[in-house]
Structures are given as structure tokens and as C-alpha cells.
N, C-alpha and C. Protein backbone atom coordinates (compact mmCIF):
# COMPACT_ATOMS: atom_id res chain seq x y z
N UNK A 1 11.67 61.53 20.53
CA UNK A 1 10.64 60.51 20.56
C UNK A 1 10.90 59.58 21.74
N UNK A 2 9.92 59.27 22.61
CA UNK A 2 10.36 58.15 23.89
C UNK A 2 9.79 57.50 23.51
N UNK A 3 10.37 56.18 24.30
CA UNK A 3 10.39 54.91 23.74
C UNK A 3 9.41 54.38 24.85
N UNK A 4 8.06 53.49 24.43
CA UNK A 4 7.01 53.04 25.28
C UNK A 4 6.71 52.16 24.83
N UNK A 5 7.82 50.97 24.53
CA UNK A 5 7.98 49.33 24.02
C UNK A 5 7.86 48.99 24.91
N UNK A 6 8.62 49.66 26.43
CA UNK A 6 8.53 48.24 27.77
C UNK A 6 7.74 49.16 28.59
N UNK A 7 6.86 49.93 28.49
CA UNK A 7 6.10 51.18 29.17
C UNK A 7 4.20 50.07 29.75
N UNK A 8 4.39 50.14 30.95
CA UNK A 8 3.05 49.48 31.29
C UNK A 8 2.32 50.58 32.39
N UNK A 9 1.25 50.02 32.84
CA UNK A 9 0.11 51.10 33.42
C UNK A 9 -0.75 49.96 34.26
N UNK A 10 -1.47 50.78 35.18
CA UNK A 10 -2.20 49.16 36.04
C UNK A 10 -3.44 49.33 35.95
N UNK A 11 -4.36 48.13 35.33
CA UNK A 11 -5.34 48.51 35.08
C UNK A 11 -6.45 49.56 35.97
N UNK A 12 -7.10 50.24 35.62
CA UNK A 12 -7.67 50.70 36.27
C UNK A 12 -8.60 50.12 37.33
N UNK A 13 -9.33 49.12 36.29
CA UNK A 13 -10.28 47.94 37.20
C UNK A 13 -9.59 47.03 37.89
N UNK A 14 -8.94 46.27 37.85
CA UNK A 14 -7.84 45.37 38.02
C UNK A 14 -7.04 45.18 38.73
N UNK A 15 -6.10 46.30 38.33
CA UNK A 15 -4.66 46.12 38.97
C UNK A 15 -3.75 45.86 38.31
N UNK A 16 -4.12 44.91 37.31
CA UNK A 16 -3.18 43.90 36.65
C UNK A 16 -1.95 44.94 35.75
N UNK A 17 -1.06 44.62 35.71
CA UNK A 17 -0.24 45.54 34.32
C UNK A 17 -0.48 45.44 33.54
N UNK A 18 -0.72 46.47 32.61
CA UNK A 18 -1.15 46.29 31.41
C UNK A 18 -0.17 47.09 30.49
N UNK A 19 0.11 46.43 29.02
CA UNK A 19 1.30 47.23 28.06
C UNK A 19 0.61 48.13 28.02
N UNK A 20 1.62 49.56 27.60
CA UNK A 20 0.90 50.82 27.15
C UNK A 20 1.72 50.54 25.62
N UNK A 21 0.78 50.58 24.71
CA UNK A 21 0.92 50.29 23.25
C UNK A 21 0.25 50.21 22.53
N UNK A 22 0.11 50.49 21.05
CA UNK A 22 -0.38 50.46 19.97
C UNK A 22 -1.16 49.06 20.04
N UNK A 23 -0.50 48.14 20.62
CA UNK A 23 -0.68 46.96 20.45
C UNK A 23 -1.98 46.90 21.53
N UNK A 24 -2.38 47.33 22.66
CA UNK A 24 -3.14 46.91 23.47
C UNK A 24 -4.48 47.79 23.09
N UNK A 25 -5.44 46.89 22.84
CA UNK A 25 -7.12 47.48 22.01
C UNK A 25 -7.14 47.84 23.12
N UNK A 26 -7.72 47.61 24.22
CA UNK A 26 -8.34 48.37 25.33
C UNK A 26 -7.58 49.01 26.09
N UNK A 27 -6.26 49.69 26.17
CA UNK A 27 -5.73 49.96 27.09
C UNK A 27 -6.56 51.42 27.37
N UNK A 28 -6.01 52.01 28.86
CA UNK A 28 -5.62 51.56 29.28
C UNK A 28 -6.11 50.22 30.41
N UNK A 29 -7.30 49.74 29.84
CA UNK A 29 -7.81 48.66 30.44
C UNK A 29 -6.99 46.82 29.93
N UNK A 30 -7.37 46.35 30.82
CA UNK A 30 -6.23 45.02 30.22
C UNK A 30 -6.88 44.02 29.52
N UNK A 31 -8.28 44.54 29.55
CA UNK A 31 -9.41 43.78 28.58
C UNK A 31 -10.87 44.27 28.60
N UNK A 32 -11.39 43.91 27.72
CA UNK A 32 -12.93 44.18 27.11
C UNK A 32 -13.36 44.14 28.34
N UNK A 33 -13.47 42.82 29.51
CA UNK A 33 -14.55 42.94 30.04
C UNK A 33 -14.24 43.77 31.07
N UNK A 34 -12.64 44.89 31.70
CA UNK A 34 -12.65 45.34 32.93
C UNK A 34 -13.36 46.92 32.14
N UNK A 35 -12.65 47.06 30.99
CA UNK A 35 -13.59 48.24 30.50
C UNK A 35 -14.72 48.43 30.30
N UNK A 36 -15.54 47.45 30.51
CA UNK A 36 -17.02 47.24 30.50
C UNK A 36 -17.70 47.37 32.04
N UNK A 37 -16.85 46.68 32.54
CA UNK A 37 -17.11 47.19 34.20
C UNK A 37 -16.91 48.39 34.67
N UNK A 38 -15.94 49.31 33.88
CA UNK A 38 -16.07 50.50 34.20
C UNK A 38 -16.74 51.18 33.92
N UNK A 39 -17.14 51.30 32.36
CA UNK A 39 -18.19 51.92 31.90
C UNK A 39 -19.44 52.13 32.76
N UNK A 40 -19.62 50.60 33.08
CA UNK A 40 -21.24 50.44 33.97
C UNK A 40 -21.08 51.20 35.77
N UNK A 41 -19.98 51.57 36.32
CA UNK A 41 -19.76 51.66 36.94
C UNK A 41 -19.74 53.68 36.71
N UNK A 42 -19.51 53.96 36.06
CA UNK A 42 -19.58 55.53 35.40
C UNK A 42 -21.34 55.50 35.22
N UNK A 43 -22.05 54.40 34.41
CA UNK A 43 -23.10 54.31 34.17
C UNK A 43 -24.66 54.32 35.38
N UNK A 44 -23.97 53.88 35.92
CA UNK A 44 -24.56 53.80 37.73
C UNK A 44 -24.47 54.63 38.59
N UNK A 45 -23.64 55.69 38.02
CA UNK A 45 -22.92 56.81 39.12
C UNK A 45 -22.11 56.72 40.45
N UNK A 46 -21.53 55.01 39.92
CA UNK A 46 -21.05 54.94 41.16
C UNK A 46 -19.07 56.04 40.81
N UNK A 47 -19.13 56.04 40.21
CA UNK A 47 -17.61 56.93 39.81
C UNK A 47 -18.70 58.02 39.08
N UNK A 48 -17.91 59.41 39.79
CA UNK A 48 -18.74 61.13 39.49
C UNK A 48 -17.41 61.82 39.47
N UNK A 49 -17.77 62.99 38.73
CA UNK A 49 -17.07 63.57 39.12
C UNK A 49 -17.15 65.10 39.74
N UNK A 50 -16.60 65.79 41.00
CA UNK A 50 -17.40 65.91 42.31
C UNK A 50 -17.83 67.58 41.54
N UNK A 51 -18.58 68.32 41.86
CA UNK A 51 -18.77 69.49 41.30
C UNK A 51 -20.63 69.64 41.42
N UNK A 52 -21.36 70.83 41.56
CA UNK A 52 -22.30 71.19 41.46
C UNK A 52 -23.00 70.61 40.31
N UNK A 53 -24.79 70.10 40.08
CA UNK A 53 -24.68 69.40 39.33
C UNK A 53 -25.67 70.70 37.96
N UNK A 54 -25.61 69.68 36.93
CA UNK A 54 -26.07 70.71 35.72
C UNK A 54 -27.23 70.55 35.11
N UNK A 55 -27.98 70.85 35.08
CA UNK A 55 -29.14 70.62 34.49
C UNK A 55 -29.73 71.49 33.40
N UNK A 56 -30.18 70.82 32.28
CA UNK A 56 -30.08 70.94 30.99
C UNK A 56 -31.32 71.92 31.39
N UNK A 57 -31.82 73.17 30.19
CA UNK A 57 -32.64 74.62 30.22
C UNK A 57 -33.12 73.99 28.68
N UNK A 58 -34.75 74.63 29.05
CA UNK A 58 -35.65 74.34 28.26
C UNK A 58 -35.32 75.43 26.66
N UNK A 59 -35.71 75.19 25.58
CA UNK A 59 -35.57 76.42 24.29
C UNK A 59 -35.53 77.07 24.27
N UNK A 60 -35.85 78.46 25.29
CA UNK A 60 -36.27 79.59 25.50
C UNK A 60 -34.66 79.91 26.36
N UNK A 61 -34.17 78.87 27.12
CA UNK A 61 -32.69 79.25 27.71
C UNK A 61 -33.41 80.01 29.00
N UNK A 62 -34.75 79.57 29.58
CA UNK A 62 -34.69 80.40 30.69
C UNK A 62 -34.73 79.38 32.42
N UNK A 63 -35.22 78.37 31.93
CA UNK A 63 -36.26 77.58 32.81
C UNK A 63 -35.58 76.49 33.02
N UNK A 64 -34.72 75.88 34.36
CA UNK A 64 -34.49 74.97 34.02
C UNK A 64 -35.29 73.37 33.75
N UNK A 65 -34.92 72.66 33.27
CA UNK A 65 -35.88 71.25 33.25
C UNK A 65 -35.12 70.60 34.24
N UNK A 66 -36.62 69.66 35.55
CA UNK A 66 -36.38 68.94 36.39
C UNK A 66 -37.51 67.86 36.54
């Protein structure tokens, strides 16, 4: 079992250190509101991830929808 009592991580949004622990609700964000900035930031497409893109096929599985 390793021990991740003094184990930290930098926020993603941030920078800031943040505990890695049971104890931290948002990790690995260092609070509600940088994880909210990320979200919207995934939400905007400004963070993708890089690959051909996919587009969902109508009931029939033949056609795609655009």
C-alpha cells in the first residue's frame, strides 16, 4: 500500500498544489471554481482531443447525420 498523506499534484487550471487525497472534493482541481473553468473550457472546444472527427449515423446505421 503507498502512502499519499504528503502526495500533491498541480492544479490543472492553476498551478497551485493541490493534496492528492480522500480529503480533497475536487481534486485533482484545487477548487470548485478552477474545475468549472475547465469544464467550460472542454465545453467550448477550446481543449480537444486531436483525432478525426465522429459523427453520429441515422437508425438505419447507413447515413451519416450533418
Amino acid at each position: 500500500m503507498s502512502n499519499t498523506s504528503n502526495r500533491s499534484v498541480n492544479c490543472p487550471t492553476c498551478q497551485k498544489p493541490t493534496p492528492w487525497s480522500d480529503a480533497s472534493e475536487f481534486r485533482p482541481f484545487c477548487s470548485e471554481r478552477c474545475k468549472l473553468i475547465d469544464f467550460g473550457e472542454w465545453a467550448t472546444e477550446k481543449h480537444s482531443i486531436p483525432g478525426q472527427p465522429v459523427y453520429p449515423v441515422d437508425d438505419d446505421g447507413d447515413e451519416p447525420l450533418q
